[in-house]
PDB file of N, CA and C in Angstrom:
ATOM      1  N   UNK A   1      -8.261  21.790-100.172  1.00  0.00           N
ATOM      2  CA  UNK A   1      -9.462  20.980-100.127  1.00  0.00           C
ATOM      3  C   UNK A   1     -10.547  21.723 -99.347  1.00  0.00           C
ATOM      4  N   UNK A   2     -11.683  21.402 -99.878  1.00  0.00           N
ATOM      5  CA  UNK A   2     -13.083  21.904 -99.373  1.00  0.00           C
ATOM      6  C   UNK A   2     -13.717  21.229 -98.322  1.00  0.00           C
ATOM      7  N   UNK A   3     -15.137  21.361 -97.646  1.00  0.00           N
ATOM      8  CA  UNK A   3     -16.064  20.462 -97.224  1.00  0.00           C
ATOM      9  C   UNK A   3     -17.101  20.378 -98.014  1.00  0.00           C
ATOM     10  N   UNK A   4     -17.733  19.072 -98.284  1.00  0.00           N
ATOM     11  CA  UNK A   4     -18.813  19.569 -99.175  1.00  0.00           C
ATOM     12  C   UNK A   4     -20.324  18.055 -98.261  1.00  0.00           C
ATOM     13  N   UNK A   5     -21.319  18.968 -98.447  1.00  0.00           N
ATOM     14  CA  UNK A   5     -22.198  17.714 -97.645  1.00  0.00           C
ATOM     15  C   UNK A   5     -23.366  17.421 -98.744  1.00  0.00           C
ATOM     16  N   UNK A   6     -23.271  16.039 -98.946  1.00  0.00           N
ATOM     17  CA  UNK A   6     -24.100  15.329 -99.877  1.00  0.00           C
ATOM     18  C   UNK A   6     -25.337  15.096 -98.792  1.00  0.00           C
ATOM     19  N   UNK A   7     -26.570  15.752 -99.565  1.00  0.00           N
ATOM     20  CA  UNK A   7     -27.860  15.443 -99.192  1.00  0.00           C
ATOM     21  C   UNK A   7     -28.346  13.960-100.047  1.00  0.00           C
ATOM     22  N   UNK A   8     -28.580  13.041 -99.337  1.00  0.00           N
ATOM     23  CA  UNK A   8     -30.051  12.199-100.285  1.00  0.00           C
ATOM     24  C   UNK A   8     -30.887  12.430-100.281  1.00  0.00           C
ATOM     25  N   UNK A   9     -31.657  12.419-101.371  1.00  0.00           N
ATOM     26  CA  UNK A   9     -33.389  12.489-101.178  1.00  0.00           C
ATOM     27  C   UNK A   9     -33.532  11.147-102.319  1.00  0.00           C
ATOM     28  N   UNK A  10     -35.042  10.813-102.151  1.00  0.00           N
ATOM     29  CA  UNK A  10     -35.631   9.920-102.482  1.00  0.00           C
ATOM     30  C   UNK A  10     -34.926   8.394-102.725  1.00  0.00           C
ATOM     31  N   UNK A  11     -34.901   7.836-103.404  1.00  0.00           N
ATOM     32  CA  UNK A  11     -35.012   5.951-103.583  1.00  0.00           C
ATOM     33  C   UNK A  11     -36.125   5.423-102.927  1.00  0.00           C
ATOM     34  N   UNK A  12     -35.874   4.270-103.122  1.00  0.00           N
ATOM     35  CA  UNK A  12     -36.569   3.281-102.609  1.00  0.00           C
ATOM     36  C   UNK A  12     -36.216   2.202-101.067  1.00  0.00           C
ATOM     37  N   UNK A  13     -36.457   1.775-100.425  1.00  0.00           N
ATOM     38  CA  UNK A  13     -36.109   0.936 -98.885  1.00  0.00           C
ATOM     39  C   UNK A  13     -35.634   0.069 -99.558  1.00  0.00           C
ATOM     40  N   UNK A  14     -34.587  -0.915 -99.030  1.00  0.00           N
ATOM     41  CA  UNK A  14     -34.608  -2.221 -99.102  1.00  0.00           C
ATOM     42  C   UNK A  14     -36.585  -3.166 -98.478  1.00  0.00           C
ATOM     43  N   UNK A  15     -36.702  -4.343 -99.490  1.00  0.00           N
ATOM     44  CA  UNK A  15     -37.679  -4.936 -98.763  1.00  0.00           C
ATOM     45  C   UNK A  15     -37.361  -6.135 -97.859  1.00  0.00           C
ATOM     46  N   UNK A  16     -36.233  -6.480 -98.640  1.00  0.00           N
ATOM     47  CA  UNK A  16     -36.086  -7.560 -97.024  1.00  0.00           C
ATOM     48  C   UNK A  16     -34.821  -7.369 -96.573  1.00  0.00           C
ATOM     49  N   UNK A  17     -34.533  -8.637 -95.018  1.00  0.00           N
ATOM     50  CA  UNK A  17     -33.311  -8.129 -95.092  1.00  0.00           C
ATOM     51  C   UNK A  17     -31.827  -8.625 -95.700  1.00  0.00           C
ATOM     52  N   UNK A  18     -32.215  -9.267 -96.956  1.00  0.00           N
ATOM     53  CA  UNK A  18     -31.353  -9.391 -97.834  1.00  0.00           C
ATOM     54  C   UNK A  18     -30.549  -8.367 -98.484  1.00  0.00           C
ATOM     55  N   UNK A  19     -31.818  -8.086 -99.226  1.00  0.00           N
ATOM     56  CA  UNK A  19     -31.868  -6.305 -99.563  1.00  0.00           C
ATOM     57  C   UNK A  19     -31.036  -5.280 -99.068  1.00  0.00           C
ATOM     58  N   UNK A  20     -31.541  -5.547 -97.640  1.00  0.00           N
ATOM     59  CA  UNK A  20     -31.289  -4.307 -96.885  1.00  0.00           C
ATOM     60  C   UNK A  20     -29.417  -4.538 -96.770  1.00  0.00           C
ATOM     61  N   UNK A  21     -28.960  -5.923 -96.767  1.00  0.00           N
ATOM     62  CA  UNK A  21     -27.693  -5.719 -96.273  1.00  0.00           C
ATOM     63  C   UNK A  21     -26.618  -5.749 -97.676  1.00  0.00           C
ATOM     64  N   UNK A  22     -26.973  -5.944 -98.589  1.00  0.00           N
ATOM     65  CA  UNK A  22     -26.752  -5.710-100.109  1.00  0.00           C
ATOM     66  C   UNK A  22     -26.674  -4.319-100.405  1.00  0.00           C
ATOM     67  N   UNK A  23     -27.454  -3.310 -99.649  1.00  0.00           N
ATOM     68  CA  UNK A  23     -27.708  -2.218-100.127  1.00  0.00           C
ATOM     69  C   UNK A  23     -26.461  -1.616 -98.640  1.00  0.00           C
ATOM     70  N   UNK A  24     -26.479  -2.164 -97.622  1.00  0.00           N
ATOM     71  CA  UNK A  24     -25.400  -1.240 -96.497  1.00  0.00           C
ATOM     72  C   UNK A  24     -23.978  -1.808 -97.522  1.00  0.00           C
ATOM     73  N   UNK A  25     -23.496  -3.331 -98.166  1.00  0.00           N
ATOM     74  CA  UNK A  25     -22.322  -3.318 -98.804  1.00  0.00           C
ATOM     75  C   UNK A  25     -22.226  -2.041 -99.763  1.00  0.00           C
ATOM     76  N   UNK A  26     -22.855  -2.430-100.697  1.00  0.00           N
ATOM     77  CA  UNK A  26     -22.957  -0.987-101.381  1.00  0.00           C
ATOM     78  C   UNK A  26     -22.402  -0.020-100.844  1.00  0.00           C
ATOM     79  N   UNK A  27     -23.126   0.713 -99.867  1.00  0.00           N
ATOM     80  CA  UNK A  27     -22.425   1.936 -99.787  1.00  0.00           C
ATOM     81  C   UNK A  27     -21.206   1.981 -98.671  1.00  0.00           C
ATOM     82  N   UNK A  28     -21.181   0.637 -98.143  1.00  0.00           N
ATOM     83  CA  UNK A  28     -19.696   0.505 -97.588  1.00  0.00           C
ATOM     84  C   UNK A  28     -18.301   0.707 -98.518  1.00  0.00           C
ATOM     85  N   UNK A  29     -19.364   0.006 -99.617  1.00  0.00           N
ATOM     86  CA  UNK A  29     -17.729  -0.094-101.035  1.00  0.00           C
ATOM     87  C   UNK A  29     -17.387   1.270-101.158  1.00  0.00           C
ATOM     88  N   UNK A  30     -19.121   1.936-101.765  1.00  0.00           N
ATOM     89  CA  UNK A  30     -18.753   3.185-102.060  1.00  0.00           C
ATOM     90  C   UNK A  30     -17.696   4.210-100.988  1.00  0.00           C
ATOM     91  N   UNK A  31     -17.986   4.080 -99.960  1.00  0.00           N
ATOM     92  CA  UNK A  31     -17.291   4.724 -98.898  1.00  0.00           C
ATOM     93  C   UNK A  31     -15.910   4.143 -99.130  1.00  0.00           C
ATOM     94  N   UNK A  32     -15.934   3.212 -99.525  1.00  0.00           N
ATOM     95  CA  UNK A  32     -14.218   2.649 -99.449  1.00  0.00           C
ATOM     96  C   UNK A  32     -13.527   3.589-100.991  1.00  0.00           C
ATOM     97  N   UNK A  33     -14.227   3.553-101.850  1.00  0.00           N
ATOM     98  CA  UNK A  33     -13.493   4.220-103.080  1.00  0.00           C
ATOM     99  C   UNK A  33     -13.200   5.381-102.810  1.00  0.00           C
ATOM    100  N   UNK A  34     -14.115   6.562-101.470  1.00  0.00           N
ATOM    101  CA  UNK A  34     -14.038   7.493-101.669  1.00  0.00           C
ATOM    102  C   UNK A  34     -12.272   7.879-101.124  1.00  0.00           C
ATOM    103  N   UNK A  35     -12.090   6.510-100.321  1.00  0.00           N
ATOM    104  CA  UNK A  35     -11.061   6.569 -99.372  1.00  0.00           C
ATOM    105  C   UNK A  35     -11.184   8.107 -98.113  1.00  0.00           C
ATOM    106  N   UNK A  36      -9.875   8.535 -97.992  1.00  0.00           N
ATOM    107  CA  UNK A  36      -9.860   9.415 -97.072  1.00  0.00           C
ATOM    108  C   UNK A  36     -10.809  10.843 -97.688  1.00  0.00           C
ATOM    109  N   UNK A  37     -11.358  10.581 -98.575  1.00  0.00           N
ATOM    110  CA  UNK A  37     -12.268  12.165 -98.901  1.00  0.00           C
ATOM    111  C   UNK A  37     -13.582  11.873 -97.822  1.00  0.00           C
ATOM    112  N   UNK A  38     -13.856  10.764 -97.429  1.00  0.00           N
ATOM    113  CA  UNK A  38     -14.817  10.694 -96.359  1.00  0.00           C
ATOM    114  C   UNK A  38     -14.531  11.300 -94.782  1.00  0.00           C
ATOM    115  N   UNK A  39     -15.135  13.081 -94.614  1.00  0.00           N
ATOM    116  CA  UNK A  39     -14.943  13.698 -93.561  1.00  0.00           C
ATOM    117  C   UNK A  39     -15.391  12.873 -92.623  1.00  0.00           C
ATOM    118  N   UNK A  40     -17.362  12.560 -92.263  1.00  0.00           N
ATOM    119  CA  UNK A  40     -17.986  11.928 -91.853  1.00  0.00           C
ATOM    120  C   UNK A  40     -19.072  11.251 -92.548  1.00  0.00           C
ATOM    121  N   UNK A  41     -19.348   9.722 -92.728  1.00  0.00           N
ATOM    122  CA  UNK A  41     -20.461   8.948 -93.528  1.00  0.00           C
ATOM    123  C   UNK A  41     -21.958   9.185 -93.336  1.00  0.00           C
ATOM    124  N   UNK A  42     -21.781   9.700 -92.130  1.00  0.00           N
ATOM    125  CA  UNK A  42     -23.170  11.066 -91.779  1.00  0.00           C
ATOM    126  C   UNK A  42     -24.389   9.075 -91.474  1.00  0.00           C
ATOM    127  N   UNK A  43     -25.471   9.482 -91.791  1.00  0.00           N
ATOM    128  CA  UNK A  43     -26.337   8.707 -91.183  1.00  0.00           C
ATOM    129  C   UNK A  43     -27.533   8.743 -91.962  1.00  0.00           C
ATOM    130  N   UNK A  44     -28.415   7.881 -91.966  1.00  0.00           N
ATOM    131  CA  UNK A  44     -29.907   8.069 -92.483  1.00  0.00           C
ATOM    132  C   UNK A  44     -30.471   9.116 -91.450  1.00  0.00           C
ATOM    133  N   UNK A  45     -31.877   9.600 -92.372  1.00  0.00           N
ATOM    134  CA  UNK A  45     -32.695   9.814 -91.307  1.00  0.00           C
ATOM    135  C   UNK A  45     -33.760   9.349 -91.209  1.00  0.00           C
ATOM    136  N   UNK A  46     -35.108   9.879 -90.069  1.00  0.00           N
ATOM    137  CA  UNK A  46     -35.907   8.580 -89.910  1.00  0.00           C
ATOM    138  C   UNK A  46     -37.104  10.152 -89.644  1.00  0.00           C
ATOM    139  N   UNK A  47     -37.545   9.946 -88.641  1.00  0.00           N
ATOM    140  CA  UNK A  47     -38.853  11.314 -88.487  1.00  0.00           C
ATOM    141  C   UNK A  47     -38.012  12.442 -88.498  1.00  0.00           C
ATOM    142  N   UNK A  48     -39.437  13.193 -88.843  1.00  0.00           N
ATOM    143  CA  UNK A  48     -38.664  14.489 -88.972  1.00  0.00           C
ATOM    144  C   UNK A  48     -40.173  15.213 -88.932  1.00  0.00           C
ATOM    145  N   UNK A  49     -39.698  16.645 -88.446  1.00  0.00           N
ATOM    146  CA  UNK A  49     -40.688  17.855 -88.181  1.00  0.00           C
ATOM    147  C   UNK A  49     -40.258  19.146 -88.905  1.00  0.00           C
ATOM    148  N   UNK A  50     -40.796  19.771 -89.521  1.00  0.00           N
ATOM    149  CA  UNK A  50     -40.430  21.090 -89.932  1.00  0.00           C
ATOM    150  C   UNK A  50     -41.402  22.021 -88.880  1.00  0.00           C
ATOM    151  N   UNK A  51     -40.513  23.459 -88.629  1.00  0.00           N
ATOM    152  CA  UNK A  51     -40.613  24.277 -87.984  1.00  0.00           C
ATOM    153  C   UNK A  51     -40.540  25.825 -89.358  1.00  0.00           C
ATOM    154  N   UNK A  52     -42.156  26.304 -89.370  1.00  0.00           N
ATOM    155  CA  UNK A  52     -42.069  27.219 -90.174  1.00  0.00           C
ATOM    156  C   UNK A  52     -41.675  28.652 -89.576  1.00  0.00           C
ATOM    157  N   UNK A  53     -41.590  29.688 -90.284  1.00  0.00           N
ATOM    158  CA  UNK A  53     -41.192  30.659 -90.007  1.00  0.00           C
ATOM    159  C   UNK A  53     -42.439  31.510 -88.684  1.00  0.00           C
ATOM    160  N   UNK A  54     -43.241  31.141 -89.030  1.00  0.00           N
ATOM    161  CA  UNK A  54     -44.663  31.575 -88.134  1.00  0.00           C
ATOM    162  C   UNK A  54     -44.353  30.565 -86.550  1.00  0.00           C
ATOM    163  N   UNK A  55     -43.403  29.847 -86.647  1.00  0.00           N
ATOM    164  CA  UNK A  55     -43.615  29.421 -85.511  1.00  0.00           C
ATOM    165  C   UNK A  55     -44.230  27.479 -85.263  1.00  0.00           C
ATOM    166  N   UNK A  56     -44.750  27.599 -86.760  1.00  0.00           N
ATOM    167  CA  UNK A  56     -45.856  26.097 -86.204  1.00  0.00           C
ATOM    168  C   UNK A  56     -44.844  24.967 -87.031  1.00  0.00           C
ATOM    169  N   UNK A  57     -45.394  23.925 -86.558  1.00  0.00           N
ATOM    170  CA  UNK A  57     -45.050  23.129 -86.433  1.00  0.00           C
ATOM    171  C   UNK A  57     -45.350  21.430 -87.084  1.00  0.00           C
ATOM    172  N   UNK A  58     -45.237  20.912 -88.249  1.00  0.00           N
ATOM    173  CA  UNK A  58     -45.635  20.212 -88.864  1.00  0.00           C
ATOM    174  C   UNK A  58     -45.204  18.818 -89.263  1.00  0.00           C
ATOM    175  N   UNK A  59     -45.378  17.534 -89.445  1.00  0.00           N
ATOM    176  CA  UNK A  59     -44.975  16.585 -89.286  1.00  0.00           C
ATOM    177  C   UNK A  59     -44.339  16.379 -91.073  1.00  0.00           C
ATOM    178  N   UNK A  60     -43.187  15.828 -90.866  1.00  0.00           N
ATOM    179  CA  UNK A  60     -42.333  15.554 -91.846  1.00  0.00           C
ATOM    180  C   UNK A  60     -41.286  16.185 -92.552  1.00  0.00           C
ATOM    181  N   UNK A  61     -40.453  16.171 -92.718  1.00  0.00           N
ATOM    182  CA  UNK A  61     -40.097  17.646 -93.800  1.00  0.00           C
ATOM    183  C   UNK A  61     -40.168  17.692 -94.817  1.00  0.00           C
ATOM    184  N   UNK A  62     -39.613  19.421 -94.664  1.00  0.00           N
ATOM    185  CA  UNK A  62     -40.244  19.456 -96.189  1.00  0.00           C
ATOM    186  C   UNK A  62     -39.131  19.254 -97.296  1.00  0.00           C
ATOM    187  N   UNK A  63     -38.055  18.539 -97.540  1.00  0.00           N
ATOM    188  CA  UNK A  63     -37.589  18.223 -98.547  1.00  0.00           C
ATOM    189  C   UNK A  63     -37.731  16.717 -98.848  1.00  0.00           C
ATOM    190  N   UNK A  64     -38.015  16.368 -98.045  1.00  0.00           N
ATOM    191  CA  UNK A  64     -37.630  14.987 -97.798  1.00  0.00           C
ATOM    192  C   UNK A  64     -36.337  13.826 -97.852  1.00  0.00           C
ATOM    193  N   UNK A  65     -35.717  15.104 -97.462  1.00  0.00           N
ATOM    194  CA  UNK A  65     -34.263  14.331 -97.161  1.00  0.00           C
ATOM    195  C   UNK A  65     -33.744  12.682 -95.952  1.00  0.00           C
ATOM    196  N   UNK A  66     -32.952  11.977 -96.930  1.00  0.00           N
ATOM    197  CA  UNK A  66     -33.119  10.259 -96.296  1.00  0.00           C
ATOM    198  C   UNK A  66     -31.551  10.727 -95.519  1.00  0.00           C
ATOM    199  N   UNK A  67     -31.092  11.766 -95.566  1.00  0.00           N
ATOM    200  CA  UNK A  67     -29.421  11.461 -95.052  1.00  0.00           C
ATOM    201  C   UNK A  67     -28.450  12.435 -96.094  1.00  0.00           C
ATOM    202  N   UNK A  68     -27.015  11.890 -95.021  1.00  0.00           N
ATOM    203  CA  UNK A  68     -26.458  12.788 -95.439  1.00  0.00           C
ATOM    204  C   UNK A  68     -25.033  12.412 -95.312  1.00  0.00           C
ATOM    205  N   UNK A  69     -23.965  13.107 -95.960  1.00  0.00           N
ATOM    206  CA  UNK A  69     -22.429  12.889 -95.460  1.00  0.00           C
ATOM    207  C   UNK A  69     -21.630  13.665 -95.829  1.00  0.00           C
ATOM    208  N   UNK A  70     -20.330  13.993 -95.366  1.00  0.00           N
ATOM    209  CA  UNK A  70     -19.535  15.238 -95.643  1.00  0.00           C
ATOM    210  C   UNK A  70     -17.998  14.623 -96.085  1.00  0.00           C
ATOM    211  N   UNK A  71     -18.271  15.194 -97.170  1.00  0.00           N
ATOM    212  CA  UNK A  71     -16.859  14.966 -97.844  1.00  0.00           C
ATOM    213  C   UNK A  71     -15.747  15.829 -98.329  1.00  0.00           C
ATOM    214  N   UNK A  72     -14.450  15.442 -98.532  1.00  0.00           N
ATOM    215  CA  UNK A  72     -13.385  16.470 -98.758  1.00  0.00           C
ATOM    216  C   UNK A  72     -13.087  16.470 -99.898  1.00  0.00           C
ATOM    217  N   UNK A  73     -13.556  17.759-100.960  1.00  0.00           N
ATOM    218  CA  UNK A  73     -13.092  17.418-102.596  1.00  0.00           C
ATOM    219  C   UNK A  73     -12.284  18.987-102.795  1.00  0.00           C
ATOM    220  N   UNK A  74     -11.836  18.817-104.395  1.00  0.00           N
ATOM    221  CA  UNK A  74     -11.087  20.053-104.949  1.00  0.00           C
ATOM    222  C   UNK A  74     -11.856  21.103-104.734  1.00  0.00           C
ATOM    223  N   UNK A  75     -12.984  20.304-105.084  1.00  0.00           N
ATOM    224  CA  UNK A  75     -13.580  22.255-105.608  1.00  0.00           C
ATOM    225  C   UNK A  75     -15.100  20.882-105.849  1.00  0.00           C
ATOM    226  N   UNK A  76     -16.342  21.915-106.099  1.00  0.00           N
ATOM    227  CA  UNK A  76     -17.856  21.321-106.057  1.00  0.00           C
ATOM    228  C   UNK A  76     -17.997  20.533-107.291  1.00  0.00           C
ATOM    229  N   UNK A  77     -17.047  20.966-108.655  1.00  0.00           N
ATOM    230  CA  UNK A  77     -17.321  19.820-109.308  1.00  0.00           C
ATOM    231  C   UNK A  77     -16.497  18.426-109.030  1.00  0.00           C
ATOM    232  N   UNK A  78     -15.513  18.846-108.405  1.00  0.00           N
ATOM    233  CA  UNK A  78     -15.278  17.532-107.790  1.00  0.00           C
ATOM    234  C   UNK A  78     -15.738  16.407-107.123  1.00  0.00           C
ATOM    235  N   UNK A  79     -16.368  17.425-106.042  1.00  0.00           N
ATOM    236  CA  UNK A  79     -17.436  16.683-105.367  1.00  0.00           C
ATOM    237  C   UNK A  79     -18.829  16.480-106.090  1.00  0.00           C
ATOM    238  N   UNK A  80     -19.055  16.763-106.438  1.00  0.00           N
ATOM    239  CA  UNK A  80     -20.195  16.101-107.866  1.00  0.00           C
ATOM    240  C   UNK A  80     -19.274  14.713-108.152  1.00  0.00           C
ATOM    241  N   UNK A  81     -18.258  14.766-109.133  1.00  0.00           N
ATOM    242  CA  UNK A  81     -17.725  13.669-109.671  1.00  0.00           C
ATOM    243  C   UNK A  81     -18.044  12.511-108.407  1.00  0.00           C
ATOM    244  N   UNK A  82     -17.775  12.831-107.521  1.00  0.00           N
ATOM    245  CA  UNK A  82     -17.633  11.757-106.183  1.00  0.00           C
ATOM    246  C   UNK A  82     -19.187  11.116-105.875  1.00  0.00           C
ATOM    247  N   UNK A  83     -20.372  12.148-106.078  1.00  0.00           N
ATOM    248  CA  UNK A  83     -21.664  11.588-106.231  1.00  0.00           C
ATOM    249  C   UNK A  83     -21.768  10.462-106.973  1.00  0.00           C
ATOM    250  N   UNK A  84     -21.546  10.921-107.531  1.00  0.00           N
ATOM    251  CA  UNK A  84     -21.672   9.785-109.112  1.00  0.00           C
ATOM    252  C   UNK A  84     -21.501   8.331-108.549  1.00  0.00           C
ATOM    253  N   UNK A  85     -21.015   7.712-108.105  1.00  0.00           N
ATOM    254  CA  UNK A  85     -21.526   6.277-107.398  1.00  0.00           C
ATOM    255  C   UNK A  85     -21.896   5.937-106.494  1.00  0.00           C
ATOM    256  N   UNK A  86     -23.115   6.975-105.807  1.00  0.00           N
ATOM    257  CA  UNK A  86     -23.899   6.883-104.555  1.00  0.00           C
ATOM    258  C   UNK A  86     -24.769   5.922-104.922  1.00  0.00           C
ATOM    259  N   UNK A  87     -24.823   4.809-104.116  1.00  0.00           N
ATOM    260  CA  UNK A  87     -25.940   3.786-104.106  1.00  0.00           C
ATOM    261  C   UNK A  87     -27.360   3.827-104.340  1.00  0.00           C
ATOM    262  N   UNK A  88     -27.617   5.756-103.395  1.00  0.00           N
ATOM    263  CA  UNK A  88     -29.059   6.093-103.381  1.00  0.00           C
ATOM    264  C   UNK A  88     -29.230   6.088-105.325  1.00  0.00           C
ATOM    265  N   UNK A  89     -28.797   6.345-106.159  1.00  0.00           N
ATOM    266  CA  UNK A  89     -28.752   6.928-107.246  1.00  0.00           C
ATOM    267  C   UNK A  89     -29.099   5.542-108.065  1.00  0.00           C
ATOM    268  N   UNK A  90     -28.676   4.139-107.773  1.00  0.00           N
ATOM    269  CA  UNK A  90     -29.464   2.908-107.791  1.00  0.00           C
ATOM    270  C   UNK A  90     -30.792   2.874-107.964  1.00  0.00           C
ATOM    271  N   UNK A  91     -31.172   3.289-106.611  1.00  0.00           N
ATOM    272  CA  UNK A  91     -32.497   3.058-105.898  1.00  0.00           C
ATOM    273  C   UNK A  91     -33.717   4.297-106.357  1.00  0.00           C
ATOM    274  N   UNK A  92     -33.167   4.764-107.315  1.00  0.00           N
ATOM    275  CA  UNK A  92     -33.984   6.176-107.904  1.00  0.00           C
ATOM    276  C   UNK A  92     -33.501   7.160-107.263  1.00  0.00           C
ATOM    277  N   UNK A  93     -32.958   7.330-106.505  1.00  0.00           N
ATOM    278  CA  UNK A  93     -32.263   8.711-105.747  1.00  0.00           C
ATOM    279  C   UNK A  93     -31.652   9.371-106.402  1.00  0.00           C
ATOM    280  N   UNK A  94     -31.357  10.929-105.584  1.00  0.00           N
ATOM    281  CA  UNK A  94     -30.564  11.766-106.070  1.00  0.00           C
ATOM    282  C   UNK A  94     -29.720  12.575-104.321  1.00  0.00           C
ATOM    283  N   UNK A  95     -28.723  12.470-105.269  1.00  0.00           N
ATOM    284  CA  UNK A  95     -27.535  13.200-104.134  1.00  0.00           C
ATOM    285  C   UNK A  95     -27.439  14.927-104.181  1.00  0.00           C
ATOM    286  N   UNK A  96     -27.819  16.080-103.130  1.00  0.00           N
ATOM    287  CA  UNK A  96     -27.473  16.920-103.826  1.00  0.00           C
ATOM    288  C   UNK A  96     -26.339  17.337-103.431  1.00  0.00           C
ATOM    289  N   UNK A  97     -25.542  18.473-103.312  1.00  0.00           N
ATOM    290  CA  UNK A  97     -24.080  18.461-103.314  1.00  0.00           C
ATOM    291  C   UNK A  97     -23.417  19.938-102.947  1.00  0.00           C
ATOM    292  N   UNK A  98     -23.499  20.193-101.748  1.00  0.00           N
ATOM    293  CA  UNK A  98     -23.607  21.729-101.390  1.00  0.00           C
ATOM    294  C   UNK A  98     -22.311  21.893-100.640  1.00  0.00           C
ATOM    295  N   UNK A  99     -21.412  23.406-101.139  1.00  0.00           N
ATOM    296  CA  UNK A  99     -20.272  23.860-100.332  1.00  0.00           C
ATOM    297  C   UNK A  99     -20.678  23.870 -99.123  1.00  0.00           C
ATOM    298  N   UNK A 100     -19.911  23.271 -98.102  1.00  0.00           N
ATOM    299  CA  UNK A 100     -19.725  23.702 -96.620  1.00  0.00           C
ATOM    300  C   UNK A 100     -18.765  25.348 -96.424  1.00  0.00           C
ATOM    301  N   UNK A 101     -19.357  26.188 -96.163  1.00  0.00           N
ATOM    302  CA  UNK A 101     -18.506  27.114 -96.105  1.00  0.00           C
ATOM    303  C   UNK A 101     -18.036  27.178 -94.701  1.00  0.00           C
ATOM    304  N   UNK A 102     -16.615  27.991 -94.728  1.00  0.00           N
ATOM    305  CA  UNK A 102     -15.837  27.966 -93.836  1.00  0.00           C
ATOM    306  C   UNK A 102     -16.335  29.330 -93.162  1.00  0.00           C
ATOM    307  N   UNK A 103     -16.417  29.588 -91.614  1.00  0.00           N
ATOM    308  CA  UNK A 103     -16.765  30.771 -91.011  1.00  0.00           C
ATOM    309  C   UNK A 103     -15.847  30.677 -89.972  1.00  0.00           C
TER     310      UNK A 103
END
C-alpha cells in the first residue's frame, strides 16, 4: 500500500446550518466507506497567503485549494477509484489525487 493525498478545490459552502451539517454527514459516511484506507481526514482550509519565488507575498492562494486528506490505496488508480464519492464532487468540486512519495 501507498500514501496518496486528495486535494479539494472548488464547490460551493453550505448556506445554512442545515446545509452545513448534511454536508459534514456526507463526508462522515464517505470517510466511513473508505474504512481503514483513511491515513488522516486532513481538514478544510480557511486563509491563505502565497509566497512567490521573488520573495513577496500575496493574499490567497494560488490554487485555491478548500482541504485535504491522506489515504492508503493499491496504487493511484486506486486511489482515484476512492475519489469518486467525495462529497466536494456534489458541490461542483474536484478532488485531485497525488502519490505521497516515500523518502
Amino acid at each position: 500500500m501507498s500514501k496518496f493525498v486528495f486535494a479539494y478545490t472548488g464547490g460551493t459552502a453550505p448556506e445554512t446550518q442545515a446545509e452545513g451539517e448534511a454536508v459534514m454527514a456526507a463526508w462522515m459516511a464517505w470517510f466511513t466507506t473508505l474504512g481503514e484506507s483513511v491515513i488522516d481526514g486532513g481538514n478544510p482550509f480557511s486563509d491563505a497567503k502565497t509566497v512567490a519565488a521573488d520573495g513577496s507575498v500575496s493574499d490567497g492562494g494560488k490554487t485555491a485549494l478548500g482541504g485535504y486528506s491522506i489515504i492508503d490505496a493499491i496504487d493511484l488508480d486506486d486511489a482515484a477509484n476512492k475519489a469518486k464519492g467525495c462529497p466536494v464532487l456534489q458541490a461542483g468540486g474536484a478532488v485531485e489525487v497525488y502519490t505521497a512519495m516515500d523518502m
